[in-house]
C-alpha atoms as a PDB file:
ATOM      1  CA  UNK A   1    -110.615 -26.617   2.941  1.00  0.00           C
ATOM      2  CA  UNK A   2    -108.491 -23.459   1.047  1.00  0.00           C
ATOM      3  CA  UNK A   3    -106.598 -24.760  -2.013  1.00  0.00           C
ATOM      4  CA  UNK A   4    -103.854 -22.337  -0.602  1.00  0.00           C
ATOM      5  CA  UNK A   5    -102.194 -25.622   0.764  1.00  0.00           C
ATOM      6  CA  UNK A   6    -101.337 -26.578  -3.248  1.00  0.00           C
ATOM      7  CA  UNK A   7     -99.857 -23.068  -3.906  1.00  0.00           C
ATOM      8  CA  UNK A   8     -96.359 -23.720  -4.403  1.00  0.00           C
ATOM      9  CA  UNK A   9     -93.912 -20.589  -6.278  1.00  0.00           C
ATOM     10  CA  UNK A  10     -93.131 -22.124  -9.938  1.00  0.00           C
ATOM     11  CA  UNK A  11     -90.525 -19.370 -11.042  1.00  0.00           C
ATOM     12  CA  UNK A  12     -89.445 -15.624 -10.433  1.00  0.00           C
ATOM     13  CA  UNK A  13     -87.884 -12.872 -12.341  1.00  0.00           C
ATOM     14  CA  UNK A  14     -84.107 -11.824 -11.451  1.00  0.00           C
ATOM     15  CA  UNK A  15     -83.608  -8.823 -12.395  1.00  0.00           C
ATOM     16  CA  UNK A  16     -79.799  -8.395 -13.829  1.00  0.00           C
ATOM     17  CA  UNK A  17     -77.768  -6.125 -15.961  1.00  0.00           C
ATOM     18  CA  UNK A  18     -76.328  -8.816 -17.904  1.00  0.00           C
ATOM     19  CA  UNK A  19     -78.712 -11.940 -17.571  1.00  0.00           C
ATOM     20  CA  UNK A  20     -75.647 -14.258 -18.789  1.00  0.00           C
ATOM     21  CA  UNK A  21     -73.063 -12.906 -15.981  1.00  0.00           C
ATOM     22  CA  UNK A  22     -75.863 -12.971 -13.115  1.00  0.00           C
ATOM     23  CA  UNK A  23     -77.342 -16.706 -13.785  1.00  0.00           C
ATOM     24  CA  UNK A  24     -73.798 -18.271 -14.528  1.00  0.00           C
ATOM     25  CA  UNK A  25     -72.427 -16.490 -11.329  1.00  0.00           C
ATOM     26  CA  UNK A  26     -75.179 -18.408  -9.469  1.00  0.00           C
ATOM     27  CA  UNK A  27     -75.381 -21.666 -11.104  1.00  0.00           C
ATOM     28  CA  UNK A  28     -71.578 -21.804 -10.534  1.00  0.00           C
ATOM     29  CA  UNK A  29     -71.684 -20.656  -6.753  1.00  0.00           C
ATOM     30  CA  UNK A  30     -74.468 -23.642  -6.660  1.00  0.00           C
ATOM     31  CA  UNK A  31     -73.419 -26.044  -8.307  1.00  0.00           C
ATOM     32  CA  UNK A  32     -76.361 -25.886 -11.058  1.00  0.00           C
ATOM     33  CA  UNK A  33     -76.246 -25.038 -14.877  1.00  0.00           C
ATOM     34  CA  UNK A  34     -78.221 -22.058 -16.567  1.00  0.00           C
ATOM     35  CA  UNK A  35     -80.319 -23.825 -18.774  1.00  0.00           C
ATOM     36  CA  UNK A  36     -81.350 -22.668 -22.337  1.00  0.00           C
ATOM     37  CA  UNK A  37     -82.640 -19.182 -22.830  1.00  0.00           C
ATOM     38  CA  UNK A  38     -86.730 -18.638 -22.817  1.00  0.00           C
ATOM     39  CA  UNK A  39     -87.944 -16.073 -24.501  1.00  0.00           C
ATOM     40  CA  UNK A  40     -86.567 -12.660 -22.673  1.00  0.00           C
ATOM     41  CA  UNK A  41     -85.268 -15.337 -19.387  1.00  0.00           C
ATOM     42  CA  UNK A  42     -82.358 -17.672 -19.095  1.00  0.00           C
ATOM     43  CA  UNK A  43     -83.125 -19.907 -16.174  1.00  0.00           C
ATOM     44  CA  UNK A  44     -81.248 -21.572 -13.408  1.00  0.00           C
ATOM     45  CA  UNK A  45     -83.624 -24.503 -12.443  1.00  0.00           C
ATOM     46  CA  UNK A  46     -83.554 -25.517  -8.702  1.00  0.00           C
ATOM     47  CA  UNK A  47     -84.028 -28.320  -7.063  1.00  0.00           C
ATOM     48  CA  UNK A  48     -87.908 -28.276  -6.397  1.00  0.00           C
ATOM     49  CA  UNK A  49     -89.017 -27.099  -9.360  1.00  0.00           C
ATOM     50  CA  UNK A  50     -88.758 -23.560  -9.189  1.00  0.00           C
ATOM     51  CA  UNK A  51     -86.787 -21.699 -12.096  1.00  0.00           C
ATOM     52  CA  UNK A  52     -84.885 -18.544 -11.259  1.00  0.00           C
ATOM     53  CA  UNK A  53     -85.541 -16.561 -14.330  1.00  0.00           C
ATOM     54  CA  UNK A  54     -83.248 -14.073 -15.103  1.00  0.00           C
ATOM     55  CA  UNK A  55     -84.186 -11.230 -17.177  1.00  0.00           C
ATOM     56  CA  UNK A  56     -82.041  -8.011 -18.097  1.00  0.00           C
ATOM     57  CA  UNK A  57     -82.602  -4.538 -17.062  1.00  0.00           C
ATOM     58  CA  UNK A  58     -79.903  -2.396 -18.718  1.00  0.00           C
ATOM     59  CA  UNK A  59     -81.573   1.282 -18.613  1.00  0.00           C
ATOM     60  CA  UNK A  60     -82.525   1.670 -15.281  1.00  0.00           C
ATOM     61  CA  UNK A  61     -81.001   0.529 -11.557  1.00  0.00           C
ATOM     62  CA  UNK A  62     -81.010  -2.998 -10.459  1.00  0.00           C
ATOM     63  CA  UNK A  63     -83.379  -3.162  -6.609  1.00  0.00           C
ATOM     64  CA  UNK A  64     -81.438  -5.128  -4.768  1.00  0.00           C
ATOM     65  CA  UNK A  65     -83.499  -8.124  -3.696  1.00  0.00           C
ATOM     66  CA  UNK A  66     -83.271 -11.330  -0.965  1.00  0.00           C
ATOM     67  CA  UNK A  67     -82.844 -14.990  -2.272  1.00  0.00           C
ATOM     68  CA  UNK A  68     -82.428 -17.681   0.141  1.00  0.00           C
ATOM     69  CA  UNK A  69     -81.266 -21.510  -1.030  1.00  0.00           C
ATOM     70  CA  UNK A  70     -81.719 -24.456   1.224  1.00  0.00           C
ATOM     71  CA  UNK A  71     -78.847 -26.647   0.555  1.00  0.00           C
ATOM     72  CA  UNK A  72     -77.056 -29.936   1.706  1.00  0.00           C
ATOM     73  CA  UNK A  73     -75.625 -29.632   4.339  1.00  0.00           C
ATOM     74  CA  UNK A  74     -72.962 -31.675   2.440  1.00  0.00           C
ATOM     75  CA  UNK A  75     -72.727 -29.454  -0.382  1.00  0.00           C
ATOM     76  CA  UNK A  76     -72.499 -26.023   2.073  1.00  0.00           C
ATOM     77  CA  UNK A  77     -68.512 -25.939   1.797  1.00  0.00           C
ATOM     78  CA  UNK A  78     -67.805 -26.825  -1.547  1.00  0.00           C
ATOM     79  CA  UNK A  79     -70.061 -23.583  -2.276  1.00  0.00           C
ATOM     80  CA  UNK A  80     -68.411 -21.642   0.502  1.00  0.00           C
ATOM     81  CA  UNK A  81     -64.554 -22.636  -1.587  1.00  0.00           C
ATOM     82  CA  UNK A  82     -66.469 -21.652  -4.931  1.00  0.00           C
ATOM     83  CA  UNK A  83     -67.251 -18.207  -2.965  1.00  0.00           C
ATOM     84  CA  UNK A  84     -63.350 -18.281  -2.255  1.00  0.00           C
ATOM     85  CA  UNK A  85     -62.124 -19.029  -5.381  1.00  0.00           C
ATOM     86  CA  UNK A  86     -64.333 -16.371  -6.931  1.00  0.00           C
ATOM     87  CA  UNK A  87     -63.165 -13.439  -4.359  1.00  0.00           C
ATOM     88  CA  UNK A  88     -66.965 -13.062  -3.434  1.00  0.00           C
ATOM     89  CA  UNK A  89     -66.891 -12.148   0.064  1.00  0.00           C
ATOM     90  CA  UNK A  90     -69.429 -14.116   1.772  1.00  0.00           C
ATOM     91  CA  UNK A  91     -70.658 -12.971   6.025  1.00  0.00           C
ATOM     92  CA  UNK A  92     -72.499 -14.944   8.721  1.00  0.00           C
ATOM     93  CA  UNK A  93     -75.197 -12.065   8.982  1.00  0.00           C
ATOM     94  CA  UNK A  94     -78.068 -10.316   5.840  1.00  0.00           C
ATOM     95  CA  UNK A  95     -76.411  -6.735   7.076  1.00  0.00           C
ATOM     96  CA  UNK A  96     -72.970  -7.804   5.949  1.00  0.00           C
ATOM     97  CA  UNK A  97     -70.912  -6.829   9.076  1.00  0.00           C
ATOM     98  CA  UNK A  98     -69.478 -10.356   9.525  1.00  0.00           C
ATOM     99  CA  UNK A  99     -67.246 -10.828   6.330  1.00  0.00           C
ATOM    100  CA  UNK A 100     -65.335 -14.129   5.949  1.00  0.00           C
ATOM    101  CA  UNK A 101     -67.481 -16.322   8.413  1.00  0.00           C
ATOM    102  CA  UNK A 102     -70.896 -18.480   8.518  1.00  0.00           C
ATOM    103  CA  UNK A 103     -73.741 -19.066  10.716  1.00  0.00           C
ATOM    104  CA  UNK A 104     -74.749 -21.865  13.126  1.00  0.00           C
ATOM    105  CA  UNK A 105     -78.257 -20.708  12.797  1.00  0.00           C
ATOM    106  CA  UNK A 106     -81.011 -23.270  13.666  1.00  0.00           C
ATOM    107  CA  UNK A 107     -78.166 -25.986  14.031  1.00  0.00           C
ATOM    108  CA  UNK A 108     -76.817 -26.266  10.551  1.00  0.00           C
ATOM    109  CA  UNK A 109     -74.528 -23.395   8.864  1.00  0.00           C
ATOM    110  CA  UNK A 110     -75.175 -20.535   6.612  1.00  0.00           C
ATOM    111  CA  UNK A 111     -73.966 -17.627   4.554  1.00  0.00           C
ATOM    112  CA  UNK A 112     -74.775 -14.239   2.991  1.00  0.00           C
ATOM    113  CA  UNK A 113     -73.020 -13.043  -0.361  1.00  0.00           C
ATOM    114  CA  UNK A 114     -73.826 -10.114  -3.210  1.00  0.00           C
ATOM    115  CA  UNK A 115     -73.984 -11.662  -6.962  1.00  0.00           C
ATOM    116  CA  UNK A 116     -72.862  -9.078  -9.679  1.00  0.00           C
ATOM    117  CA  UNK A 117     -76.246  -6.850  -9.417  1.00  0.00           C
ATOM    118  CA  UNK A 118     -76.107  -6.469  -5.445  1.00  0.00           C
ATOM    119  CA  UNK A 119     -78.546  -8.677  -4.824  1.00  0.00           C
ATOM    120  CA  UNK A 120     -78.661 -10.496  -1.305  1.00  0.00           C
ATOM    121  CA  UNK A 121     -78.091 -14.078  -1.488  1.00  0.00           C
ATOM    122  CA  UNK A 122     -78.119 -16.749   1.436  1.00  0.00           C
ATOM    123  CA  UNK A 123     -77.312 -20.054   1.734  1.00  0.00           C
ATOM    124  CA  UNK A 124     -78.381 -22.064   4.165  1.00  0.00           C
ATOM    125  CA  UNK A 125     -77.968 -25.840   5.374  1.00  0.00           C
ATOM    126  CA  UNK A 126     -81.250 -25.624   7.665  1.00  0.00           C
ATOM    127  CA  UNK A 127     -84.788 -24.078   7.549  1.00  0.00           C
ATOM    128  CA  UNK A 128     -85.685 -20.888   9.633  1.00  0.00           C
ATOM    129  CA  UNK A 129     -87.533 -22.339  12.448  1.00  0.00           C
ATOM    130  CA  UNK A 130     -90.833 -20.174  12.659  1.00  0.00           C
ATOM    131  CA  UNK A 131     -92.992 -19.786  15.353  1.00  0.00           C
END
């Protein structure tokens, strides 16, 4: 049997003009807290032990990137007002051409917004179903 069944992502680099902005922008949006700087990173730890480490890259352009968080269903709206109360436009598609509504996607609800380096961030109250 492969060991690839105990492979499991521990952390990733988030790559951010201002690591401080980017990670509280999340954590806030989430409901999380940045936790205390490491080295080069300041982390926003999820919920299944993988760290969102966010690192700074002043002197050259930002790639914008996809980040997908499965969250409570319970929790979706209170993110959704935080995406309000921020004037972060949030859409119910990646391309952006639905501003100002969610998904029913796979029978729970989801949303895409930009965080302050462009990148592509999703939340989502239900897994992708995959064939």
């Amino acid at each position: 049997m492969s060991s690839v069944t105990t492979v499991q992502l521990n952390h990733t680099a988030v790559y951010a003009r201002d690591r401080r902005v980017s990670a509280a922008f999340l954590a806030g949006i989430l409901g999380l807290e940045v936790g205390a700087p490491f080295g080069p990173f300041l982390p926003v730890d999820l919920g299944n032990g993988v760290t969102l480490d966010y690192y700074e890259k002043r002197d050259e352009p930002i790639q914008s990137q996809h980040y997908a968080f499965l969250v409570p269903d319970e929790d979706f709206q209170a993110m959704i007002d935080r995406l309000e109360a921020a004037a972060v436009t949030y859409y119910a598609d990646p391309s952006h051409t639905a501003p100002g509504r969610t998904n029913d996607w796979f029978g729970g609800r989801g949303a895409y917004f930009e965080d302050p380096d462009g990148h592509n961030m999703e939340i989502m109250t239900r897994p992708y179903v995959r064939p």
